[in-house]
PDB file of N, CA and C in Angstrom:
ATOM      1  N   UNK A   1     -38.491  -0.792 -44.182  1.00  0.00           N
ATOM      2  CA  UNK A   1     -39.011   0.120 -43.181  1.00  0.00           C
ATOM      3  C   UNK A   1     -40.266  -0.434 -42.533  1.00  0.00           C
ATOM      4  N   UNK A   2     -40.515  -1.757 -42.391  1.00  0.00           N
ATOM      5  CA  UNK A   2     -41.274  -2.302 -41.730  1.00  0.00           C
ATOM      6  C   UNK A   2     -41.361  -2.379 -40.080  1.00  0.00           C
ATOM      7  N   UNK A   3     -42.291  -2.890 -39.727  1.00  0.00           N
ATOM      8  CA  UNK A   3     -42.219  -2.863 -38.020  1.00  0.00           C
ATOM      9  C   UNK A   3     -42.699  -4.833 -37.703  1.00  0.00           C
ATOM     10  N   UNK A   4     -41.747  -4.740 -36.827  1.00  0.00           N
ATOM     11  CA  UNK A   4     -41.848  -6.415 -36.828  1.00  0.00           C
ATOM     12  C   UNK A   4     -42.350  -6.701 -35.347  1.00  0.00           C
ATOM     13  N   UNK A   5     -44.029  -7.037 -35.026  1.00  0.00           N
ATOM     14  CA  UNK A   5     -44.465  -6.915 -34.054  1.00  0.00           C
ATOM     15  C   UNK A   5     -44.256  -8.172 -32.653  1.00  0.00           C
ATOM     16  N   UNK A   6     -43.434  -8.742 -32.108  1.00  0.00           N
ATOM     17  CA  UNK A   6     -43.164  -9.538 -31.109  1.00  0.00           C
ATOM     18  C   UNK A   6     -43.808 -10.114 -30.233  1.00  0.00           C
ATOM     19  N   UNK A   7     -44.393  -8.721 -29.920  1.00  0.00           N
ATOM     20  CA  UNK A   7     -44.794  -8.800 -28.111  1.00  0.00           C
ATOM     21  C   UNK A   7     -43.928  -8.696 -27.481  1.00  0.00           C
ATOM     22  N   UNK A   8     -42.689  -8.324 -27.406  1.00  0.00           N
ATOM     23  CA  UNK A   8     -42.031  -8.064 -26.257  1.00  0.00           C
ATOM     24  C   UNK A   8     -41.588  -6.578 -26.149  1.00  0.00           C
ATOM     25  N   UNK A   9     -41.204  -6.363 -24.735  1.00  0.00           N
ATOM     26  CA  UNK A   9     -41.140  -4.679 -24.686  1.00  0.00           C
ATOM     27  C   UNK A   9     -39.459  -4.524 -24.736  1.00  0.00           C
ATOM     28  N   UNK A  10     -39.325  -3.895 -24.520  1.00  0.00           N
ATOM     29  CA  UNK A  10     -37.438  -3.741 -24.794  1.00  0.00           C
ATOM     30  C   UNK A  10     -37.728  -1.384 -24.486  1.00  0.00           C
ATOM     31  N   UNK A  11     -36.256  -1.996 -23.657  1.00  0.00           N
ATOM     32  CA  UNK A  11     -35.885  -0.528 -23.137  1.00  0.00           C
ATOM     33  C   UNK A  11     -34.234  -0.068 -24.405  1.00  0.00           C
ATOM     34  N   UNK A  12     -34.109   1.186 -24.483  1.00  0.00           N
ATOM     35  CA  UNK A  12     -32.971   1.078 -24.802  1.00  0.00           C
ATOM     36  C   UNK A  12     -31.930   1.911 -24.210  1.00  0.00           C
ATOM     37  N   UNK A  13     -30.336   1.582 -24.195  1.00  0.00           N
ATOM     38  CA  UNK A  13     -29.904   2.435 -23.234  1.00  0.00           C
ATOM     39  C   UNK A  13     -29.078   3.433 -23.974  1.00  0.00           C
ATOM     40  N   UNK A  14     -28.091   4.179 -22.985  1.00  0.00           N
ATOM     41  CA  UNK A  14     -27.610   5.684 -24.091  1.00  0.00           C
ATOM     42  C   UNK A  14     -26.828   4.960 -25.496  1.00  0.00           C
ATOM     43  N   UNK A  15     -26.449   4.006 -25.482  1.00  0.00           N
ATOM     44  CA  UNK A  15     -25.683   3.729 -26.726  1.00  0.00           C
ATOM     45  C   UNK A  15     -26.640   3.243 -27.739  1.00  0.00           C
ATOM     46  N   UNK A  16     -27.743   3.093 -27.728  1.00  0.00           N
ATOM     47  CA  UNK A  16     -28.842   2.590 -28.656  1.00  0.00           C
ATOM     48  C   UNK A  16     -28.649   1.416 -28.677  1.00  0.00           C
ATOM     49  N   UNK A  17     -28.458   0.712 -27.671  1.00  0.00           N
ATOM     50  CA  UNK A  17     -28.679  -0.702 -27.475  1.00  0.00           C
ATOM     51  C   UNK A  17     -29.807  -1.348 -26.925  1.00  0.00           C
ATOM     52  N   UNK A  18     -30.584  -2.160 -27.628  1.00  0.00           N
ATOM     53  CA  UNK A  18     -31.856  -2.492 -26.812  1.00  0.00           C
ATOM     54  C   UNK A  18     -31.761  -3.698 -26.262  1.00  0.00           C
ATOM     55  N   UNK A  19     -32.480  -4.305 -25.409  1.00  0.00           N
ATOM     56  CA  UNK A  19     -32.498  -4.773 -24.252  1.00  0.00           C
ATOM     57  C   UNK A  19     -34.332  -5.176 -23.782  1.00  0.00           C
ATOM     58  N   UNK A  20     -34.281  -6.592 -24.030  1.00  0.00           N
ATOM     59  CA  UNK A  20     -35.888  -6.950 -24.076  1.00  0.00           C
ATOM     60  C   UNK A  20     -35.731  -7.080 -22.297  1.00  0.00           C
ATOM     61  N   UNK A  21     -36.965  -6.982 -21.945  1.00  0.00           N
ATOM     62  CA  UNK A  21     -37.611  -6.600 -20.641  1.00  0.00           C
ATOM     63  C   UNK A  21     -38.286  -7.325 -19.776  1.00  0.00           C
ATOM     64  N   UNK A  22     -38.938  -8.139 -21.244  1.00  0.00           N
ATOM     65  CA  UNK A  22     -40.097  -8.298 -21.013  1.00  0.00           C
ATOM     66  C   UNK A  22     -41.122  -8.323 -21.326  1.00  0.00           C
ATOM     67  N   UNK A  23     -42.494  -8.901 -21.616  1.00  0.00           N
ATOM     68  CA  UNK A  23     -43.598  -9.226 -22.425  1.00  0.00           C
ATOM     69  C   UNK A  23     -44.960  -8.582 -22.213  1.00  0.00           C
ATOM     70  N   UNK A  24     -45.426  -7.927 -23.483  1.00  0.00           N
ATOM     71  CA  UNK A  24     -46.754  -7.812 -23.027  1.00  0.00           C
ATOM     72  C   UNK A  24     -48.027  -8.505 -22.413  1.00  0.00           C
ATOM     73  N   UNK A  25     -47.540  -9.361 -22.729  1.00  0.00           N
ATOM     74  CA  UNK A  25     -48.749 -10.581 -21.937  1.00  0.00           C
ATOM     75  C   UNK A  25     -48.814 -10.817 -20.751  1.00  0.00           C
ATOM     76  N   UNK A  26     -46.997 -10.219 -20.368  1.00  0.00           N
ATOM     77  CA  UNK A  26     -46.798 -10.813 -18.974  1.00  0.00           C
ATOM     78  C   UNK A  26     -47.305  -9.762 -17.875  1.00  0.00           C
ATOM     79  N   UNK A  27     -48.292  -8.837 -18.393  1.00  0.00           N
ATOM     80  CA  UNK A  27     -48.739  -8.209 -17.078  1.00  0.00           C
ATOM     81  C   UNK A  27     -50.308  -8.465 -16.574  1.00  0.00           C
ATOM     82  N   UNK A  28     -50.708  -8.177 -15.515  1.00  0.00           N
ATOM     83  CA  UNK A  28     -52.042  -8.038 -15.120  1.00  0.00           C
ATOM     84  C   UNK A  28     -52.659  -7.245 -14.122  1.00  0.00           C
ATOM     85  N   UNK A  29     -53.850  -7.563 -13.946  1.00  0.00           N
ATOM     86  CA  UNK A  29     -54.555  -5.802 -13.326  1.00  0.00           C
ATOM     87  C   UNK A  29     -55.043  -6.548 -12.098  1.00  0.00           C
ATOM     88  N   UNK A  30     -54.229  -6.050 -10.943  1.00  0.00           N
ATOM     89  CA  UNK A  30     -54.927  -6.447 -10.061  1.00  0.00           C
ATOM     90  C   UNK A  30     -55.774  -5.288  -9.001  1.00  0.00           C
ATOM     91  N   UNK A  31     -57.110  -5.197  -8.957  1.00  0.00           N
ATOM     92  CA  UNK A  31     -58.346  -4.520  -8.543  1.00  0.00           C
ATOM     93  C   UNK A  31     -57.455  -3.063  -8.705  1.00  0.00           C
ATOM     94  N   UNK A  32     -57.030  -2.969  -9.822  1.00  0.00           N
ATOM     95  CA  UNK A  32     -56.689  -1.640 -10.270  1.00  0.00           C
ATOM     96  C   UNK A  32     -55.232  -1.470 -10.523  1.00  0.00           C
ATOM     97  N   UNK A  33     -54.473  -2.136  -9.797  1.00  0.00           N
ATOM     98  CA  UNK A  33     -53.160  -2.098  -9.983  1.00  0.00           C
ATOM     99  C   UNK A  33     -52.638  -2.676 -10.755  1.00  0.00           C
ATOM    100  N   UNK A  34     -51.463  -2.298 -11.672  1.00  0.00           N
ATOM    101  CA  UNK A  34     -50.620  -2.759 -12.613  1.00  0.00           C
ATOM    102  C   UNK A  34     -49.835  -3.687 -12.214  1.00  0.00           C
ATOM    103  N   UNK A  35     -49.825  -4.883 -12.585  1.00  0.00           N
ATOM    104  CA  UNK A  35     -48.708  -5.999 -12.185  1.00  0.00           C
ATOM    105  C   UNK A  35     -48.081  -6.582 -13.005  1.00  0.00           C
ATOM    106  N   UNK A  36     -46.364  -6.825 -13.429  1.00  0.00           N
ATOM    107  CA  UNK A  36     -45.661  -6.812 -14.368  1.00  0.00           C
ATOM    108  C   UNK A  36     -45.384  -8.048 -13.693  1.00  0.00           C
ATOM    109  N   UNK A  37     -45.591  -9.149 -14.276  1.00  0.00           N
ATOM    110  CA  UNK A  37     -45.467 -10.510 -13.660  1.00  0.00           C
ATOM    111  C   UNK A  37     -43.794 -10.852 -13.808  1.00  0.00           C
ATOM    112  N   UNK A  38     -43.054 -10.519 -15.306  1.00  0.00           N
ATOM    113  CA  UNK A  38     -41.709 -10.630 -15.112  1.00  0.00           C
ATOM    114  C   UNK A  38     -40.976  -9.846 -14.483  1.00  0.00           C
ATOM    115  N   UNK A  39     -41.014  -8.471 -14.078  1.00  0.00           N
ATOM    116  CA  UNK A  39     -40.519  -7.758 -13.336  1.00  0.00           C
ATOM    117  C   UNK A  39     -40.652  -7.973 -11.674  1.00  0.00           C
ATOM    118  N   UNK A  40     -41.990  -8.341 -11.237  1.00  0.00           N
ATOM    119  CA  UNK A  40     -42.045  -9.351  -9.805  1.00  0.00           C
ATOM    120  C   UNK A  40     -41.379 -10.480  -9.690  1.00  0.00           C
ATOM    121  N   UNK A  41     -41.118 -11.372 -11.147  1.00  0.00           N
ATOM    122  CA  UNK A  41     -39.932 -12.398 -10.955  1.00  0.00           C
ATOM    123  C   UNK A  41     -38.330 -11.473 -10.324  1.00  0.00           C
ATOM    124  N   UNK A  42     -38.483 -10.673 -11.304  1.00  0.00           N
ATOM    125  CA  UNK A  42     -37.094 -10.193 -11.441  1.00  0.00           C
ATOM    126  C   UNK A  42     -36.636  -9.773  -9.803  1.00  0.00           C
ATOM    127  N   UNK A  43     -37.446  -9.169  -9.104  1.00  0.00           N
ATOM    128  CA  UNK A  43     -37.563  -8.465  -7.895  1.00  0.00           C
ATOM    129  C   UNK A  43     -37.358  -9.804  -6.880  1.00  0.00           C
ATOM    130  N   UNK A  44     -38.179 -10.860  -7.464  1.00  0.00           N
ATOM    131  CA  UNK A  44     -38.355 -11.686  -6.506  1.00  0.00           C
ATOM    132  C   UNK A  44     -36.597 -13.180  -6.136  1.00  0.00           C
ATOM    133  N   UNK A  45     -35.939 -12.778  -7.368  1.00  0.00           N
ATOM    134  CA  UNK A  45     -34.907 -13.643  -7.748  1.00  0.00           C
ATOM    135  C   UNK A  45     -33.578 -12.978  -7.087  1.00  0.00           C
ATOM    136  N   UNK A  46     -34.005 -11.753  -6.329  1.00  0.00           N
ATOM    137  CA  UNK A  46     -32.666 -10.878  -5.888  1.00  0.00           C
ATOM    138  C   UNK A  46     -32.745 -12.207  -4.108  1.00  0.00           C
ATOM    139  N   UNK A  47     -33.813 -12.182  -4.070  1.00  0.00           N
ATOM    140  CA  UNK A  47     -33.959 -12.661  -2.352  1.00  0.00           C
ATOM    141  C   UNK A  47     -34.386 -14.481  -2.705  1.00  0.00           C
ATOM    142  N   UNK A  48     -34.662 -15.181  -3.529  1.00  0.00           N
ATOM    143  CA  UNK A  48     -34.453 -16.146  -3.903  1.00  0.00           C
ATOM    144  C   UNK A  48     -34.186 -17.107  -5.173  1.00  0.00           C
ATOM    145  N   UNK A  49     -33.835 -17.871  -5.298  1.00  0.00           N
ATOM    146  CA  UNK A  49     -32.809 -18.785  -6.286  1.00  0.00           C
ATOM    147  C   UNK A  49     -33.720 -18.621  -7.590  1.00  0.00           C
ATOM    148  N   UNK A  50     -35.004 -19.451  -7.605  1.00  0.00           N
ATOM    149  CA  UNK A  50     -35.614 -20.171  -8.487  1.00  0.00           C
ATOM    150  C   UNK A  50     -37.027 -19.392  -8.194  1.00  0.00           C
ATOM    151  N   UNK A  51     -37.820 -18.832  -9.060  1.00  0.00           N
ATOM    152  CA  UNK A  51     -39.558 -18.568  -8.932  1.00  0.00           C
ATOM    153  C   UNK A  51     -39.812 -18.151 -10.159  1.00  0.00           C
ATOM    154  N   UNK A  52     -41.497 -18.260 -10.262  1.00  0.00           N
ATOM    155  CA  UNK A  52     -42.153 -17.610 -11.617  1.00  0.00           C
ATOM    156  C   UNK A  52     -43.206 -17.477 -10.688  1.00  0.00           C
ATOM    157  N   UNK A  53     -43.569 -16.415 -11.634  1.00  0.00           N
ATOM    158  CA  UNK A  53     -45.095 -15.887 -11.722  1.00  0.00           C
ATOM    159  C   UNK A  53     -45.872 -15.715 -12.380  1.00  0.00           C
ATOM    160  N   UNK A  54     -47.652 -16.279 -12.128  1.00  0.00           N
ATOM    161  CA  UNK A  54     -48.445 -16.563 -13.452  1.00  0.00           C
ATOM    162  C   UNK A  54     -49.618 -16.011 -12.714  1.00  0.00           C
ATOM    163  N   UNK A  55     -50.796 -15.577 -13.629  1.00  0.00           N
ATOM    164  CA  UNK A  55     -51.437 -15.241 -12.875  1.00  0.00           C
ATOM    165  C   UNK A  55     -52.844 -14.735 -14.027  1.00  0.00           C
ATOM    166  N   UNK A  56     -53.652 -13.814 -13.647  1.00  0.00           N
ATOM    167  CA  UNK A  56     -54.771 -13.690 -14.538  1.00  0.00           C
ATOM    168  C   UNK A  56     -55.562 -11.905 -13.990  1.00  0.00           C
ATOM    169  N   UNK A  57     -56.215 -11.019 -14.796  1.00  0.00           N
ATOM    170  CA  UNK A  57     -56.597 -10.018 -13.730  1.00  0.00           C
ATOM    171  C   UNK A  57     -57.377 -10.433 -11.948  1.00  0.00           C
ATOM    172  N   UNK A  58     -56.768  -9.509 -11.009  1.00  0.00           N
ATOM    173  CA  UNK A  58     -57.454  -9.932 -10.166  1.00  0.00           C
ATOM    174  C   UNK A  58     -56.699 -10.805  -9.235  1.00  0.00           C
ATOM    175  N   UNK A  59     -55.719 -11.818  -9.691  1.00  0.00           N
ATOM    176  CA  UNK A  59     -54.904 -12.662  -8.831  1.00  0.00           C
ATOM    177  C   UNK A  59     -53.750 -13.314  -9.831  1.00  0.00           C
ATOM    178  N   UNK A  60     -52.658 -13.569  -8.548  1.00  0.00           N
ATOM    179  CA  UNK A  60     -51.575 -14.100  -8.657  1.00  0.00           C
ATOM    180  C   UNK A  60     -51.285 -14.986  -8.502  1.00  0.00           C
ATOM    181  N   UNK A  61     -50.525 -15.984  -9.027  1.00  0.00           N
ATOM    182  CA  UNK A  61     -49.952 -17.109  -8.381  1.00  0.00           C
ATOM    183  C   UNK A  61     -47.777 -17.117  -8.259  1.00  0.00           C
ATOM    184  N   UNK A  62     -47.821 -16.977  -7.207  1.00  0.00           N
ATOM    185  CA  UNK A  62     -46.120 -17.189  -7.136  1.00  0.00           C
ATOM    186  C   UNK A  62     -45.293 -18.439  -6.850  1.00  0.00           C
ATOM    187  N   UNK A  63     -44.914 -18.910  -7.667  1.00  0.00           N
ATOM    188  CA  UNK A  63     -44.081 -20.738  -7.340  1.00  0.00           C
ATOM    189  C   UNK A  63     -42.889 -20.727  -6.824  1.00  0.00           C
ATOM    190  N   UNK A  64     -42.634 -21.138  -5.894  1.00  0.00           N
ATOM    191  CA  UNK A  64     -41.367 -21.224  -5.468  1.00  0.00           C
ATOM    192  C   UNK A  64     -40.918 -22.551  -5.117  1.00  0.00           C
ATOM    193  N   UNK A  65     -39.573 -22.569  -4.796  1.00  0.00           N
ATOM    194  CA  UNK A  65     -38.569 -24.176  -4.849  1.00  0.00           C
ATOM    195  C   UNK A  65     -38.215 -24.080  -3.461  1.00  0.00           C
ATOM    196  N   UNK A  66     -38.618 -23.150  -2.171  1.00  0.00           N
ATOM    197  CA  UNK A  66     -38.266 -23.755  -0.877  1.00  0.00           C
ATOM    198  C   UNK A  66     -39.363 -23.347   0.120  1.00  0.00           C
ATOM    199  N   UNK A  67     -39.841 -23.973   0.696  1.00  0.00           N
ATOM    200  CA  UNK A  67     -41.533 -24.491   1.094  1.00  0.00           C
ATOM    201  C   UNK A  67     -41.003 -23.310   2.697  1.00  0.00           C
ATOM    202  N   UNK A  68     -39.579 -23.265   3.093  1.00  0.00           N
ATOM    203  CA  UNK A  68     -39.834 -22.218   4.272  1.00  0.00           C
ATOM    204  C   UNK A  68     -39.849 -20.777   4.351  1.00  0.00           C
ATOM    205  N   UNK A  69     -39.954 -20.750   2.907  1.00  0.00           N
ATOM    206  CA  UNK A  69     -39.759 -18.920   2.404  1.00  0.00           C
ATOM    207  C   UNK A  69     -40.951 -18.304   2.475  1.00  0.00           C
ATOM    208  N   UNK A  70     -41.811 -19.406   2.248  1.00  0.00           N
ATOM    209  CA  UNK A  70     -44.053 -18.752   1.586  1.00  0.00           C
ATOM    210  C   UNK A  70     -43.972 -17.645   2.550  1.00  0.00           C
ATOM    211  N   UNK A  71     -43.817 -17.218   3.710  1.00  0.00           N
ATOM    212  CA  UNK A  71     -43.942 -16.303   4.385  1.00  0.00           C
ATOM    213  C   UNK A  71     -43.475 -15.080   4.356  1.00  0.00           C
ATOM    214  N   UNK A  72     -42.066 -15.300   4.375  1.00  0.00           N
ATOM    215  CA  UNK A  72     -41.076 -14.273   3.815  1.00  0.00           C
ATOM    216  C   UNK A  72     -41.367 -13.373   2.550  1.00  0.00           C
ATOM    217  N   UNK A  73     -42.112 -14.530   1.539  1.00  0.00           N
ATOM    218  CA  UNK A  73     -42.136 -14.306  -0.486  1.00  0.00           C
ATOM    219  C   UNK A  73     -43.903 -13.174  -0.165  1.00  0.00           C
ATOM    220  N   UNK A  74     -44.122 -13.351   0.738  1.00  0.00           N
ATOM    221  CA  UNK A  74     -45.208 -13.011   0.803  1.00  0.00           C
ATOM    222  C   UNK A  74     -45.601 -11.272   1.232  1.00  0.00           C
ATOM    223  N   UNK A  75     -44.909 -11.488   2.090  1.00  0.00           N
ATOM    224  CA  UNK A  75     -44.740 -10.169   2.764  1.00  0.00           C
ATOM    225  C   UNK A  75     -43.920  -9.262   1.917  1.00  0.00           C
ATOM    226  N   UNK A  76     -42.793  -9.449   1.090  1.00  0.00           N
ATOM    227  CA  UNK A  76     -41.864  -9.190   0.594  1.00  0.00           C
ATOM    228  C   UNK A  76     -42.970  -8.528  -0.715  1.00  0.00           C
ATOM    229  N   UNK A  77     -43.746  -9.678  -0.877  1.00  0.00           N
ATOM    230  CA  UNK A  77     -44.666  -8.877  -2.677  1.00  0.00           C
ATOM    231  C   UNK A  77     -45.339  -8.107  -1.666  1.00  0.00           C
ATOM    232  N   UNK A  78     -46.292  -7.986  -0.935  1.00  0.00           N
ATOM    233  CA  UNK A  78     -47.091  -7.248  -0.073  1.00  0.00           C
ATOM    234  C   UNK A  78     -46.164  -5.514  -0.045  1.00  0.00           C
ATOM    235  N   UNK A  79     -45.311  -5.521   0.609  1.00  0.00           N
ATOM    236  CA  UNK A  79     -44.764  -4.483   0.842  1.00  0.00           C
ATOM    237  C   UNK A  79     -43.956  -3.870  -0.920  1.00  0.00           C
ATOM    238  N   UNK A  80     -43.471  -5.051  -1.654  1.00  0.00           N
ATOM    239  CA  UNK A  80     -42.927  -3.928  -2.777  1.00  0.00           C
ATOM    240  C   UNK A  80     -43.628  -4.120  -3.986  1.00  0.00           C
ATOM    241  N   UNK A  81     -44.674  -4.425  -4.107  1.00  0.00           N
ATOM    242  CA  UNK A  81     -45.348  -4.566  -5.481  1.00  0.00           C
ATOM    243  C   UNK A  81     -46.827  -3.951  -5.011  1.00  0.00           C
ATOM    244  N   UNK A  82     -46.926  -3.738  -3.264  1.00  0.00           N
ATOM    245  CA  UNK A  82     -48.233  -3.074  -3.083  1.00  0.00           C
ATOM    246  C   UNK A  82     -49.660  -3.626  -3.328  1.00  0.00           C
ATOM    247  N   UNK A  83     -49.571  -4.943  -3.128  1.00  0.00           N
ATOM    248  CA  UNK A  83     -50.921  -5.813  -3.853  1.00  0.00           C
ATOM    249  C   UNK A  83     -51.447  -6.469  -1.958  1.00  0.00           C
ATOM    250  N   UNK A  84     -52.134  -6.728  -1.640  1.00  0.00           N
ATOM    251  CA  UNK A  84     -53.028  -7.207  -0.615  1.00  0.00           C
ATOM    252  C   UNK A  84     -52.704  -8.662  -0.911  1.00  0.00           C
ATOM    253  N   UNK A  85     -51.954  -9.360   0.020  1.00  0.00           N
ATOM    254  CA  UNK A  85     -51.914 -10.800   0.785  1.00  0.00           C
ATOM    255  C   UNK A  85     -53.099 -11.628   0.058  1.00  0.00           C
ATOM    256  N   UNK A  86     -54.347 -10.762   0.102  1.00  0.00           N
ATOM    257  CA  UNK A  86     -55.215 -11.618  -0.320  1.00  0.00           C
ATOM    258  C   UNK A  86     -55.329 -12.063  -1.812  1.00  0.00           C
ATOM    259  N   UNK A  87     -54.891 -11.254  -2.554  1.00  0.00           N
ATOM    260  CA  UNK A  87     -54.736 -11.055  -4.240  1.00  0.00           C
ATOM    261  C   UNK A  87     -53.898 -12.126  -5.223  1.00  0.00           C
ATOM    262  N   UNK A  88     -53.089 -12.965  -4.073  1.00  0.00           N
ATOM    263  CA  UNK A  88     -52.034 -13.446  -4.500  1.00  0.00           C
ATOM    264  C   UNK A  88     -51.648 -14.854  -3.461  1.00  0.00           C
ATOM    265  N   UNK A  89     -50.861 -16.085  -4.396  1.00  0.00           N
ATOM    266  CA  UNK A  89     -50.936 -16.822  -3.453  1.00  0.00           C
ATOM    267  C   UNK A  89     -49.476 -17.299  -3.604  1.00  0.00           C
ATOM    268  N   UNK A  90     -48.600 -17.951  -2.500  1.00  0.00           N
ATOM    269  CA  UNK A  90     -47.238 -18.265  -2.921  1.00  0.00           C
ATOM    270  C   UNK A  90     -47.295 -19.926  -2.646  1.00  0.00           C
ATOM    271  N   UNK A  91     -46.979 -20.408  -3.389  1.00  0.00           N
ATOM    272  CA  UNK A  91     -47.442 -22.121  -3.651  1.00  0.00           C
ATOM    273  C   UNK A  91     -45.605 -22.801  -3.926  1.00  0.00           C
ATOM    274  N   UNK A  92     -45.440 -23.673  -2.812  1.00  0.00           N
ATOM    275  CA  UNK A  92     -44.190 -24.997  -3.225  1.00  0.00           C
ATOM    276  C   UNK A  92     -44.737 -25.722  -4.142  1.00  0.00           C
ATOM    277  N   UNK A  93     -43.578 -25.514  -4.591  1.00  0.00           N
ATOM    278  CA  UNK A  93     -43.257 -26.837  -6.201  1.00  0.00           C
ATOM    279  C   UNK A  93     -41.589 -27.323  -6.534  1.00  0.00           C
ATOM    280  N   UNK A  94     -41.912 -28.237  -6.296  1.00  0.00           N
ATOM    281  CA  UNK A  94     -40.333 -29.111  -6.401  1.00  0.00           C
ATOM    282  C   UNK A  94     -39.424 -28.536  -7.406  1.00  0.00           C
ATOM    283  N   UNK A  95     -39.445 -28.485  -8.443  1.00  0.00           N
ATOM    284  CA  UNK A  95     -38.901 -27.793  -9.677  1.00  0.00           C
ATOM    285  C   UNK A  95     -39.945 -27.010 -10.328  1.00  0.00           C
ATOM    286  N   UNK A  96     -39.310 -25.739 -10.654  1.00  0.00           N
ATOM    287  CA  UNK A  96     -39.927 -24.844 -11.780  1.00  0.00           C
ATOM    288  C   UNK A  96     -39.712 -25.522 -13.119  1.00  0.00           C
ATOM    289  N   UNK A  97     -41.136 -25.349 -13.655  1.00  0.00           N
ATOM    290  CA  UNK A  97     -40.700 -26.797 -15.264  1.00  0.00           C
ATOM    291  C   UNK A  97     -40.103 -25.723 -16.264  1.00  0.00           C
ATOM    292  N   UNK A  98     -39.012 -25.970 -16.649  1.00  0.00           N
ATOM    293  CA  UNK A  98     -38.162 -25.379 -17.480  1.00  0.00           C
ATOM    294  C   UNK A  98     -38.296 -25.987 -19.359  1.00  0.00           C
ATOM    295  N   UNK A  99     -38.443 -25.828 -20.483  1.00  0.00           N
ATOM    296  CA  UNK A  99     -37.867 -26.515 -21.683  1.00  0.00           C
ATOM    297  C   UNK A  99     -36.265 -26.413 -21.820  1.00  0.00           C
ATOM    298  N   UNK A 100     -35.670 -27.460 -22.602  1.00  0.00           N
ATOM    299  CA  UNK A 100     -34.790 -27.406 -23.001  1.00  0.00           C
ATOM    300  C   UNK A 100     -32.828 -26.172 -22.667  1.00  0.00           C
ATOM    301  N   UNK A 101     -33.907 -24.870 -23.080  1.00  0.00           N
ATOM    302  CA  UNK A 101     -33.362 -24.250 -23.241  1.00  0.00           C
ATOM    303  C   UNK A 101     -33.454 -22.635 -21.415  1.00  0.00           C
ATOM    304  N   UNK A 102     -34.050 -23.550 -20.959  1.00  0.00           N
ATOM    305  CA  UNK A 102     -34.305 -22.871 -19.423  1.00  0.00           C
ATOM    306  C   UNK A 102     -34.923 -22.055 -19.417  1.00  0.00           C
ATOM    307  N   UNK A 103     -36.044 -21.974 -20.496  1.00  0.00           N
ATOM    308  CA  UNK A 103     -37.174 -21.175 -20.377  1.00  0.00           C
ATOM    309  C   UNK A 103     -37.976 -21.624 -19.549  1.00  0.00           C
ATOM    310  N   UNK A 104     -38.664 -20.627 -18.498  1.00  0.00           N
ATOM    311  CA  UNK A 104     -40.158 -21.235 -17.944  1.00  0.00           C
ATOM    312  C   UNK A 104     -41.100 -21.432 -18.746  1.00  0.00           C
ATOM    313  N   UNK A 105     -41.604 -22.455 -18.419  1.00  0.00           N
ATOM    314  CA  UNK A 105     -42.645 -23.115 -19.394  1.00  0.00           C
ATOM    315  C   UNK A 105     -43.876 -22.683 -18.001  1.00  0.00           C
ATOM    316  N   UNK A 106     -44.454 -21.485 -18.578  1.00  0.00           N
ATOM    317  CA  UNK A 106     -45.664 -20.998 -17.815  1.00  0.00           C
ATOM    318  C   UNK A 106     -46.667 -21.378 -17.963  1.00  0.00           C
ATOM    319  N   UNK A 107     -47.389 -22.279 -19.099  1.00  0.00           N
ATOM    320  CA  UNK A 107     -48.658 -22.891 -19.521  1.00  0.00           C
ATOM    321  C   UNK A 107     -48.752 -24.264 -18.768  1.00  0.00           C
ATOM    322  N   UNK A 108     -47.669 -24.396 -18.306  1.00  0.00           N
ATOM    323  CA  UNK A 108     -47.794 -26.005 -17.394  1.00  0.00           C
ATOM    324  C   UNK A 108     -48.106 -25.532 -15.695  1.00  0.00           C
ATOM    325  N   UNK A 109     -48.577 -24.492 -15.457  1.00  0.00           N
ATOM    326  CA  UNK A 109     -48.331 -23.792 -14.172  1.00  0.00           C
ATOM    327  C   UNK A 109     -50.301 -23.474 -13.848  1.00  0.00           C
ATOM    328  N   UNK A 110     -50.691 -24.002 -12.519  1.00  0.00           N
ATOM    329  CA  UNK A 110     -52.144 -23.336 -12.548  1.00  0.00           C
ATOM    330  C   UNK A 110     -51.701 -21.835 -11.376  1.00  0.00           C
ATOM    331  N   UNK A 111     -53.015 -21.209 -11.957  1.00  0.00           N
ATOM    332  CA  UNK A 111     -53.415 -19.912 -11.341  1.00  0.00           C
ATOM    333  C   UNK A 111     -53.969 -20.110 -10.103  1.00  0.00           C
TER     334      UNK A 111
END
């Protein structure tokens, strides 16, 4: 009857199946607002291929794999995550660095 602490959040659905989400680490406060950095991936992967997001309170950083979108990726967080243009920056990068197993490797990424 122990509790086995992760860090990750997990929803569950009507059949009592759980379903990880997502990480506590992975959020941050920007000038008041709540920002769920994997859930802005998630949002952000419906309208393009490849991105992550890393970031710290206060600001964002968004990576993306096609250098004519920054505009589009921009406006797009602006209007559905509600954060100010200025808060956040959308940066080309040839490949998102992945390990092995196609995890983003987010510690190789600057803010």
């Amino acid at each position: 009857k122990g509790v086995l602490y992760t860090g990750d959040i997990a929803k569950r659905d009507k059949d009592n199946y759980y379903y990880i989400i997502g990480r506590k680490k992975r959020f941050i406060k920007i000038y008041g607002n709540r920002v769920n950095l994997d859930e802005t991936e998630r949002l952000l992967k419906d309208i393009i291929s490849d991105c992550c997001c890393v970031g710290e309170d206060d600001y964002m950083c968004v990576y993306i794999n096609d250098d004519s979108r920054i505009d589009e990726i921009k406006n797009f967080i602006s209007s559905k995550i509600g954060i100010h243009h200025s808060t956040f920056t959308v940066r080309y990068i040839d490949e998102i660095p992945k390990n092995f197993s196609g995890k983003t490797i987010y510690s190789s990424l600057k803010i």
